[in-house]
N, C-alpha and C. Protein backbone atom coordinates (compact mmCIF):
# COMPACT_ATOMS: atom_id res chain seq x y z
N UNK A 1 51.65 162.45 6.95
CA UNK A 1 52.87 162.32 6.19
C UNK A 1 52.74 161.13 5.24
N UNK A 2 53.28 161.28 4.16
CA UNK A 2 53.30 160.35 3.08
C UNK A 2 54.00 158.81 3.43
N UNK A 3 54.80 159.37 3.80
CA UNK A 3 55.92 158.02 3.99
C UNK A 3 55.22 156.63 5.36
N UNK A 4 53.92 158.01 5.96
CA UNK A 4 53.40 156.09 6.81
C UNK A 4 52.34 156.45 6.32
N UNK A 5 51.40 157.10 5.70
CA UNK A 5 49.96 156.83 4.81
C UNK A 5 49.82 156.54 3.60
N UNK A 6 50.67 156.91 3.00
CA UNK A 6 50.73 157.13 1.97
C UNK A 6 50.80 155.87 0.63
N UNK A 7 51.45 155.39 -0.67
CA UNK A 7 51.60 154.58 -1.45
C UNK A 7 52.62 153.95 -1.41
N UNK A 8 53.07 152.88 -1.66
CA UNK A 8 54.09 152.05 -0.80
C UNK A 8 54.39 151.32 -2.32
N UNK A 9 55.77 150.91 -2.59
CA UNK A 9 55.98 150.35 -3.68
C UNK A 9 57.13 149.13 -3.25
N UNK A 10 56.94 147.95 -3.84
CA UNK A 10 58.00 146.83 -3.70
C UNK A 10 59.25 146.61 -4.35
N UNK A 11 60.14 147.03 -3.49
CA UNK A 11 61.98 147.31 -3.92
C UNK A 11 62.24 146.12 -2.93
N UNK A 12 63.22 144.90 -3.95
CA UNK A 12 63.73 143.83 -3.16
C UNK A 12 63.14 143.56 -2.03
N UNK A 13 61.50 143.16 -2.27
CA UNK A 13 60.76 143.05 -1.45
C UNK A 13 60.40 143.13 0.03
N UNK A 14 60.89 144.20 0.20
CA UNK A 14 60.11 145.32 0.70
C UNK A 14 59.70 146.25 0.11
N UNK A 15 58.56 147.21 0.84
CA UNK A 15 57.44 147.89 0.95
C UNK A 15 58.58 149.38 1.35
N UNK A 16 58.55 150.08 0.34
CA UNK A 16 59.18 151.52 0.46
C UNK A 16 58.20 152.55 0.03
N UNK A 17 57.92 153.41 0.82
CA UNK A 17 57.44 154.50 0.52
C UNK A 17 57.35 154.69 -0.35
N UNK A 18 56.77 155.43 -1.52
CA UNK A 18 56.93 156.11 -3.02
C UNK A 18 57.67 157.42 -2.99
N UNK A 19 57.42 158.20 -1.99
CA UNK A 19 58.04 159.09 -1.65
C UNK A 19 59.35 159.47 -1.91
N UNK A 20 59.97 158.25 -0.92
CA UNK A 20 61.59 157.94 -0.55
C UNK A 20 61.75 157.25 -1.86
N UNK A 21 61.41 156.99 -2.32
CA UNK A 21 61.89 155.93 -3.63
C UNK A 21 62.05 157.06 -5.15
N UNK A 22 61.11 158.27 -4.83
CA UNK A 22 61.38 159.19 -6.12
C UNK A 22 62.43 160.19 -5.53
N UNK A 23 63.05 160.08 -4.13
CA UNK A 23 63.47 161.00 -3.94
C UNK A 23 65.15 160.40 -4.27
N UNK A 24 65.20 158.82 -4.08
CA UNK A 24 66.20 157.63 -4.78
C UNK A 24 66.94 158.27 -5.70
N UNK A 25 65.48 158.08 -7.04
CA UNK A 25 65.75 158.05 -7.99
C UNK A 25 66.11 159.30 -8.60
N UNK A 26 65.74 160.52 -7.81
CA UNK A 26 66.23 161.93 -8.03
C UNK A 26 67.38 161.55 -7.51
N UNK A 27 68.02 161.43 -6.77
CA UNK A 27 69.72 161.77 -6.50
C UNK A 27 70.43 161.31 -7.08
N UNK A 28 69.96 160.00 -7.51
CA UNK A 28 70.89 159.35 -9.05
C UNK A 28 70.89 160.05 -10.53
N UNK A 29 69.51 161.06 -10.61
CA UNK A 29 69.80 162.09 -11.60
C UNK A 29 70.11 163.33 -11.14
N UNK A 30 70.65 163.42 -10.05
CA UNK A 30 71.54 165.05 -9.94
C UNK A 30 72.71 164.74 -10.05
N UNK A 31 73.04 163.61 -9.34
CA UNK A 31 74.57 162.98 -9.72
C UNK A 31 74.82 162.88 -10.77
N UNK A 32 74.02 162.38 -12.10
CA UNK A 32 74.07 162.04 -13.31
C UNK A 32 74.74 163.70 -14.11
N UNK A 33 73.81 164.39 -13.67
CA UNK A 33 73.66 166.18 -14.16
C UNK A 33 75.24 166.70 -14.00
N UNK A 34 75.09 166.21 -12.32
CA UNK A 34 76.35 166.81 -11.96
C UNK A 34 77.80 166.89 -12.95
N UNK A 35 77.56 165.80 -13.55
CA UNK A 35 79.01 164.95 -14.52
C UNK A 35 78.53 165.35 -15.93
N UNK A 36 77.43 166.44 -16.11
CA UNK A 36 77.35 167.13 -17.13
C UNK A 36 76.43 165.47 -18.71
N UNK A 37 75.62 164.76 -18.02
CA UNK A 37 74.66 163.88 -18.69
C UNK A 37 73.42 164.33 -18.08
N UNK A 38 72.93 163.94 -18.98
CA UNK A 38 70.86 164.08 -18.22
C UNK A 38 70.60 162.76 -18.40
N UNK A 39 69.95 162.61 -17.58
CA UNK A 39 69.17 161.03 -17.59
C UNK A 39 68.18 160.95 -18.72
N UNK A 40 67.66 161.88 -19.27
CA UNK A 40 66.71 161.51 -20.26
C UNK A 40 67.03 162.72 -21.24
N UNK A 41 66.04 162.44 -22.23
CA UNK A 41 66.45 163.72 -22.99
C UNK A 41 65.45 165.29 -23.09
N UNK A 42 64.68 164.79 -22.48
CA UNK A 42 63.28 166.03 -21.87
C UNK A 42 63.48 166.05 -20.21
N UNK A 43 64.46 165.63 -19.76
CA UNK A 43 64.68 166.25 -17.81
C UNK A 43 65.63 167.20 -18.50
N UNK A 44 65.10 168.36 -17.03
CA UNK A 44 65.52 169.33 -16.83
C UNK A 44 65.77 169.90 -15.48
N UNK A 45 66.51 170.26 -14.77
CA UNK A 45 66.15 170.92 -13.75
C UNK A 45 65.46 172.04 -13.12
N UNK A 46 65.53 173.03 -14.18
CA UNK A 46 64.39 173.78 -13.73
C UNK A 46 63.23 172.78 -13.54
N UNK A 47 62.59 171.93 -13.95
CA UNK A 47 61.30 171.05 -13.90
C UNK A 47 61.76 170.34 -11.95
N UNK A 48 62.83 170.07 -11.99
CA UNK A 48 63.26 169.74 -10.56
C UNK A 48 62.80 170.51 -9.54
N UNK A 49 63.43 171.75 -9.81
CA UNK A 49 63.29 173.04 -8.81
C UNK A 49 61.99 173.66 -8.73
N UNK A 50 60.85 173.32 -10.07
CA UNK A 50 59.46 173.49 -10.14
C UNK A 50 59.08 172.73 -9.00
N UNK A 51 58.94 171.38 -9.54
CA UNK A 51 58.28 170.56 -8.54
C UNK A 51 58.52 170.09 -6.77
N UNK A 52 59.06 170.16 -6.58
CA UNK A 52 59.98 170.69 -5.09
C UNK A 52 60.20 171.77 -4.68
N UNK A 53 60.03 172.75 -5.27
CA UNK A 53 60.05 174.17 -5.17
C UNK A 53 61.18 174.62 -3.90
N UNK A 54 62.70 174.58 -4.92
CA UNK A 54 64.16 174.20 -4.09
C UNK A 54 64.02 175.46 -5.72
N UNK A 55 65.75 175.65 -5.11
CA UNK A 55 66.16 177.33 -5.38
C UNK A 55 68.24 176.49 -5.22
N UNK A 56 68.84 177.16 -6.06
CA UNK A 56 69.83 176.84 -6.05
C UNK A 56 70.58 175.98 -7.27
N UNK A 57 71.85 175.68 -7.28
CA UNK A 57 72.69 174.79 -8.09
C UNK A 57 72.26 173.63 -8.22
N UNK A 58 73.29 172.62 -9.15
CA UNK A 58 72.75 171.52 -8.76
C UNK A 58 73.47 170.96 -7.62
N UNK A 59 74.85 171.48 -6.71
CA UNK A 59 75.35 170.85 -6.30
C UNK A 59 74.22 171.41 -4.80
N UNK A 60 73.53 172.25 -4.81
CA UNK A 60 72.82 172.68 -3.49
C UNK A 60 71.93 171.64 -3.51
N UNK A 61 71.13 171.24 -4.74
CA UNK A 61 69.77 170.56 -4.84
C UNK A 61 70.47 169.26 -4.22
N UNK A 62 71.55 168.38 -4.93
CA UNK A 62 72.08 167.61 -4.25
C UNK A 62 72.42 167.34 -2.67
N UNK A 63 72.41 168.30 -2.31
CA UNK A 63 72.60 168.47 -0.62
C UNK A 63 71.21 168.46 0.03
N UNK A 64 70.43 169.16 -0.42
CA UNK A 64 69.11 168.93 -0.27
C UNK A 64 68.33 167.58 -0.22
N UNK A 65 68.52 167.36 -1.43
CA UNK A 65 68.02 166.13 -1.64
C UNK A 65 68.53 164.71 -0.63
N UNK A 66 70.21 164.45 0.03
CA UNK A 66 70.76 163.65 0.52
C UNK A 66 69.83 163.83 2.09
N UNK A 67 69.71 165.49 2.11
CA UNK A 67 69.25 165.65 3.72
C UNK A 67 68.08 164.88 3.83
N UNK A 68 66.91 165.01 2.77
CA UNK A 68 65.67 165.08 2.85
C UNK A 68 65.87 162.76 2.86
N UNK A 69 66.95 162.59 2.18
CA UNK A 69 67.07 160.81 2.29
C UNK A 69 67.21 160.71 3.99
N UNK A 70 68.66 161.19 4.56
CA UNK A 70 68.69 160.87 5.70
C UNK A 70 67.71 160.74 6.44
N UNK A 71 66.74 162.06 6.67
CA UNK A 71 65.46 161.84 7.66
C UNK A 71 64.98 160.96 7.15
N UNK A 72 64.06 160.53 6.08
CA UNK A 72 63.75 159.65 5.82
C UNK A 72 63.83 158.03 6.13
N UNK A 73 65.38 158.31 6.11
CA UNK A 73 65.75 156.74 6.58
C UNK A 73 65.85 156.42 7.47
N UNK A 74 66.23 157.02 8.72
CA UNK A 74 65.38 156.77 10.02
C UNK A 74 63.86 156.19 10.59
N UNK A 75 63.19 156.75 9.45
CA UNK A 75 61.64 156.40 9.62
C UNK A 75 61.57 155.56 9.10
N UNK A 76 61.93 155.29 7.63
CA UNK A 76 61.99 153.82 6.75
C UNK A 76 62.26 152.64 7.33
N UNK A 77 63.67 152.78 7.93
CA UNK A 77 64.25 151.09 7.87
C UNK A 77 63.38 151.05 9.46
């Protein structure tokens, strides 16, 4: 698993997964989506649902995405 082998990046110094940290920064752009903004001007979600290969809205991907934090953060902190 990524999150204890894997690349580790320094957030308020600590050592966070890279993993958990793109999965962060994805939920702050579904939330963003959600309220009808894109975080950039070339994101897309289909490119979301490519790379994760998730199926659904954005409000599903959002649910998804919160689940996939929770486990995570158990193992993290």
């Amino acid at each position: 698993m990524e999150a204890k082998n894997g690349k580790t990046i320094l957030v308020n110094n600590n050592e966070v997964p890279a993993c958990y940290w793109n999965l962060i920064v994805l939920r702050g752009q579904l939330k963003m989506y959600s309220v009808g903004l894109k975080p950039n001007r070339h994101w897309k979600i289909t490119d979301v649902k490519k790379y994760f290969g998730f199926k659904g809205n954005n409000d599903q991907l959002l649910g998804l995405v919160e689940g996939l934090i929770s486990g995570f953060k158990g193992q993290v902190d």
